[in-house]
Protein backbone atom coordinates (compact mmCIF):
# COMPACT_ATOMS: atom_id res chain seq x y z
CA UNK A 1 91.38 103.29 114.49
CA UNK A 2 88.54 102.83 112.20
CA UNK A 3 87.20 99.20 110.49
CA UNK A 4 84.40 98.50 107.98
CA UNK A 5 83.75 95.00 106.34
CA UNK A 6 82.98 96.15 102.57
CA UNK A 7 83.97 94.58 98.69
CA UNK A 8 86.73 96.37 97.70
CA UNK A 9 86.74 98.83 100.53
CA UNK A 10 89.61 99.52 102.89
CA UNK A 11 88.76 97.35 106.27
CA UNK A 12 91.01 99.06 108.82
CA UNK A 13 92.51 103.04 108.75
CA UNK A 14 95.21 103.90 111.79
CA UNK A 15 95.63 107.23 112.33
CA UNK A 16 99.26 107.92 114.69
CA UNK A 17 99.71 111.91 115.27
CA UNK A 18 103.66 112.40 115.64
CA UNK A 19 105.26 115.32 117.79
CA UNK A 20 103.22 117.97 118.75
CA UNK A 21 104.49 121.34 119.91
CA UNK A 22 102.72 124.35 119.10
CA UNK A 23 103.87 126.45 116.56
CA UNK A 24 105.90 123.43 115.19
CA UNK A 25 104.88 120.65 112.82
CA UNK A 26 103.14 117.84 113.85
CA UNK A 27 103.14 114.54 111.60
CA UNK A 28 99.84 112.76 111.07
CA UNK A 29 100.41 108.96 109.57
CA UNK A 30 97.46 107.50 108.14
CA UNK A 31 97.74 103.51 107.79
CA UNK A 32 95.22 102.47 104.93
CA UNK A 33 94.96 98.26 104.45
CA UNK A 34 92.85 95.37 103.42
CA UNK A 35 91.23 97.79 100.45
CA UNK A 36 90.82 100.17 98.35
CA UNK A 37 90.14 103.81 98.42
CA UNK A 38 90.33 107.16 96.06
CA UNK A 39 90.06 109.90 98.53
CA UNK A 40 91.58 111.32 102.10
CA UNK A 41 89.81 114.00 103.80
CA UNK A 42 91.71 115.32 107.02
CA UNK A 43 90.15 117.79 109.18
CA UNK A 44 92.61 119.02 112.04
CA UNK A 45 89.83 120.38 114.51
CA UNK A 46 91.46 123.91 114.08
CA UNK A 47 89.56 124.61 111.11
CA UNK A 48 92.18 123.50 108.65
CA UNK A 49 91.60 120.80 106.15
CA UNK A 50 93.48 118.94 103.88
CA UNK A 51 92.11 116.35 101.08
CA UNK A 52 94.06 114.02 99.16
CA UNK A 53 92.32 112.94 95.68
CA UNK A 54 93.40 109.69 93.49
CA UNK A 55 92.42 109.41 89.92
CA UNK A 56 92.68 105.66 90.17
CA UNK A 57 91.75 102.98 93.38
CA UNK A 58 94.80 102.89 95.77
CA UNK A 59 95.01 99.64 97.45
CA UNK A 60 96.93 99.51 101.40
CA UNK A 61 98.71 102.71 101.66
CA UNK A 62 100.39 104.75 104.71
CA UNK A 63 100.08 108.67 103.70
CA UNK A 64 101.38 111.48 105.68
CA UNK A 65 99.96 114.78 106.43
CA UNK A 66 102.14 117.73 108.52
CA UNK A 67 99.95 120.52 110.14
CA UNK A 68 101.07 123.16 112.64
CA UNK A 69 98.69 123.98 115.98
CA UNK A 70 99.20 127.82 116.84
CA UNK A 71 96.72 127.49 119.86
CA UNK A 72 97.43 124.69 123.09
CA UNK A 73 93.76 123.10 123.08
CA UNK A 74 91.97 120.22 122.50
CA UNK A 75 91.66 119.19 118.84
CA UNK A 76 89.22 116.59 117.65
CA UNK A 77 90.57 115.42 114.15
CA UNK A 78 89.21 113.21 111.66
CA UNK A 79 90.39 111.37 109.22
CA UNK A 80 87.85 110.11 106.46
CA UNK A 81 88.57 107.46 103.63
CA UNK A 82 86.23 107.00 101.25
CA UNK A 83 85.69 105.92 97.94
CA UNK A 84 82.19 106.83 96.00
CA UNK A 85 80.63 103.91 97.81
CA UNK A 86 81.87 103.79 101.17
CA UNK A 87 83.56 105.28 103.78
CA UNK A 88 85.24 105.06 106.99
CA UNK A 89 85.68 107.89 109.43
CA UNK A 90 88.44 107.63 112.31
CA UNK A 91 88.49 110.50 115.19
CA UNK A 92 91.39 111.02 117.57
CA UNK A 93 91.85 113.97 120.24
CA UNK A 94 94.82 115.73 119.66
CA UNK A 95 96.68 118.27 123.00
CA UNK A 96 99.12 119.79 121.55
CA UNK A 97 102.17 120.63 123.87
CA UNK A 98 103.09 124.04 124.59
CA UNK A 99 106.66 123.59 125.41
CA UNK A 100 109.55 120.63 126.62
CA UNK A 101 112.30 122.25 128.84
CA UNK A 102 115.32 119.64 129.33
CA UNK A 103 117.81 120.88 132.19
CA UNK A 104 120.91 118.92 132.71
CA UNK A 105 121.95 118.31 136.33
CA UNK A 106 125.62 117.41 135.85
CA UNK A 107 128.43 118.97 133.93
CA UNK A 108 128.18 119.38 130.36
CA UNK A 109 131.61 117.13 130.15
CA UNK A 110 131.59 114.01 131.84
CA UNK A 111 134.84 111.42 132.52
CA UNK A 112 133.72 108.09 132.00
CA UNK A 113 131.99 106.19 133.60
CA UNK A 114 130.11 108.60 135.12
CA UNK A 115 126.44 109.17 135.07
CA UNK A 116 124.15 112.38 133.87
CA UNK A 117 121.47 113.40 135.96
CA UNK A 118 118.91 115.39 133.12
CA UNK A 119 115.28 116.57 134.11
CA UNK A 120 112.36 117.67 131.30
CA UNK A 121 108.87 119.31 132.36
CA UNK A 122 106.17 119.48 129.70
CA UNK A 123 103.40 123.00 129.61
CA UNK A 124 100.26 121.71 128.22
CA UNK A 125 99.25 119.17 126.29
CA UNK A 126 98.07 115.71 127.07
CA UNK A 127 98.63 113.50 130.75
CA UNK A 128 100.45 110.81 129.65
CA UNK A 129 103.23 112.19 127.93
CA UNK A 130 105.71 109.66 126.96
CA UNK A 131 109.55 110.30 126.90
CA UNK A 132 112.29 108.52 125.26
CA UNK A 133 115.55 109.21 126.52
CA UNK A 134 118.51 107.81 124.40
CA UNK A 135 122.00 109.92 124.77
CA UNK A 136 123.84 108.10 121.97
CA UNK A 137 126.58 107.51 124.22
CA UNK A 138 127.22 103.60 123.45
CA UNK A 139 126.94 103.02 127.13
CA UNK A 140 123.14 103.48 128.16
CA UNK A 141 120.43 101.89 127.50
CA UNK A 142 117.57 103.91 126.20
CA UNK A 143 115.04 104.83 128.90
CA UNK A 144 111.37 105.63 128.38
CA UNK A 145 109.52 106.86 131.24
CA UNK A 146 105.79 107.88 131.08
């Protein structure tokens, strides 16, 4: 998260990365507000880059970028919104995962009520992975373990 007091500047960028797995997309979501700005420079760490140009000043924005890791390192992107007076530069380390394996415990068909007993391990990628378990079953609560 990056802020800068300027005139007509943005004053705070956000920068969430979404999903993760190599060889699959991962969502960057760039939260722009409190200013103005004409240009987004991305660089994933990997040696990839991606630059978004606006003829005119965009004021509070969220913009997406979707990039695909093909190596399970350490990634130090950064995100830079500027206009041609000022900028601010945000820097996040992204791990991405190498793989999710979900193994179900129980019988694939249940009688209700009855419970499910399902186990995932994560290869790679960062130490606090965060899970959110919802079965869409009407009954459960959804569960998120760390």
């Amino acid at each position: 998260m990056g802020n800068w007091t300027g005139k007509d500047f943005a004053h705070h960028v956000d920068l969430r990365i979404i999903g993760g797995l190599v060889d699959e997309p991962t969502h960057f979501r760039i939260n722009i507000t409190g200013g103005n700005f004409t240009q987004i420079a991305v660089n994933f760490g990997d040696g990839s880059n991606e630059l978004l140009l606006t003829a005119t000043l965009v004021v509070d924005q969220i913009v997406f970028f979707n990039h695909t890791y093909r190596e399970m390192e350490s990634f130090n992107v950064t995100v830079n919104v500027s206009t041609s007076q000022s900028c601010i530069i945000v820097t996040e380390v992204f791990n991405p995962i190498l793989s999710v394996t979900l193994k179900a415990r129980s019988p694939k068909i249940l009688k209700t009520p009855s419970q499910a007993v399902v186990m995932a391990s994560v290869e790679g990628g960062p130490d606090d992975v965060g899970f959110v378990w919802n079965f869409s079953d009407l009954i459960g609560d959804t569960i998120v373990k760390q």
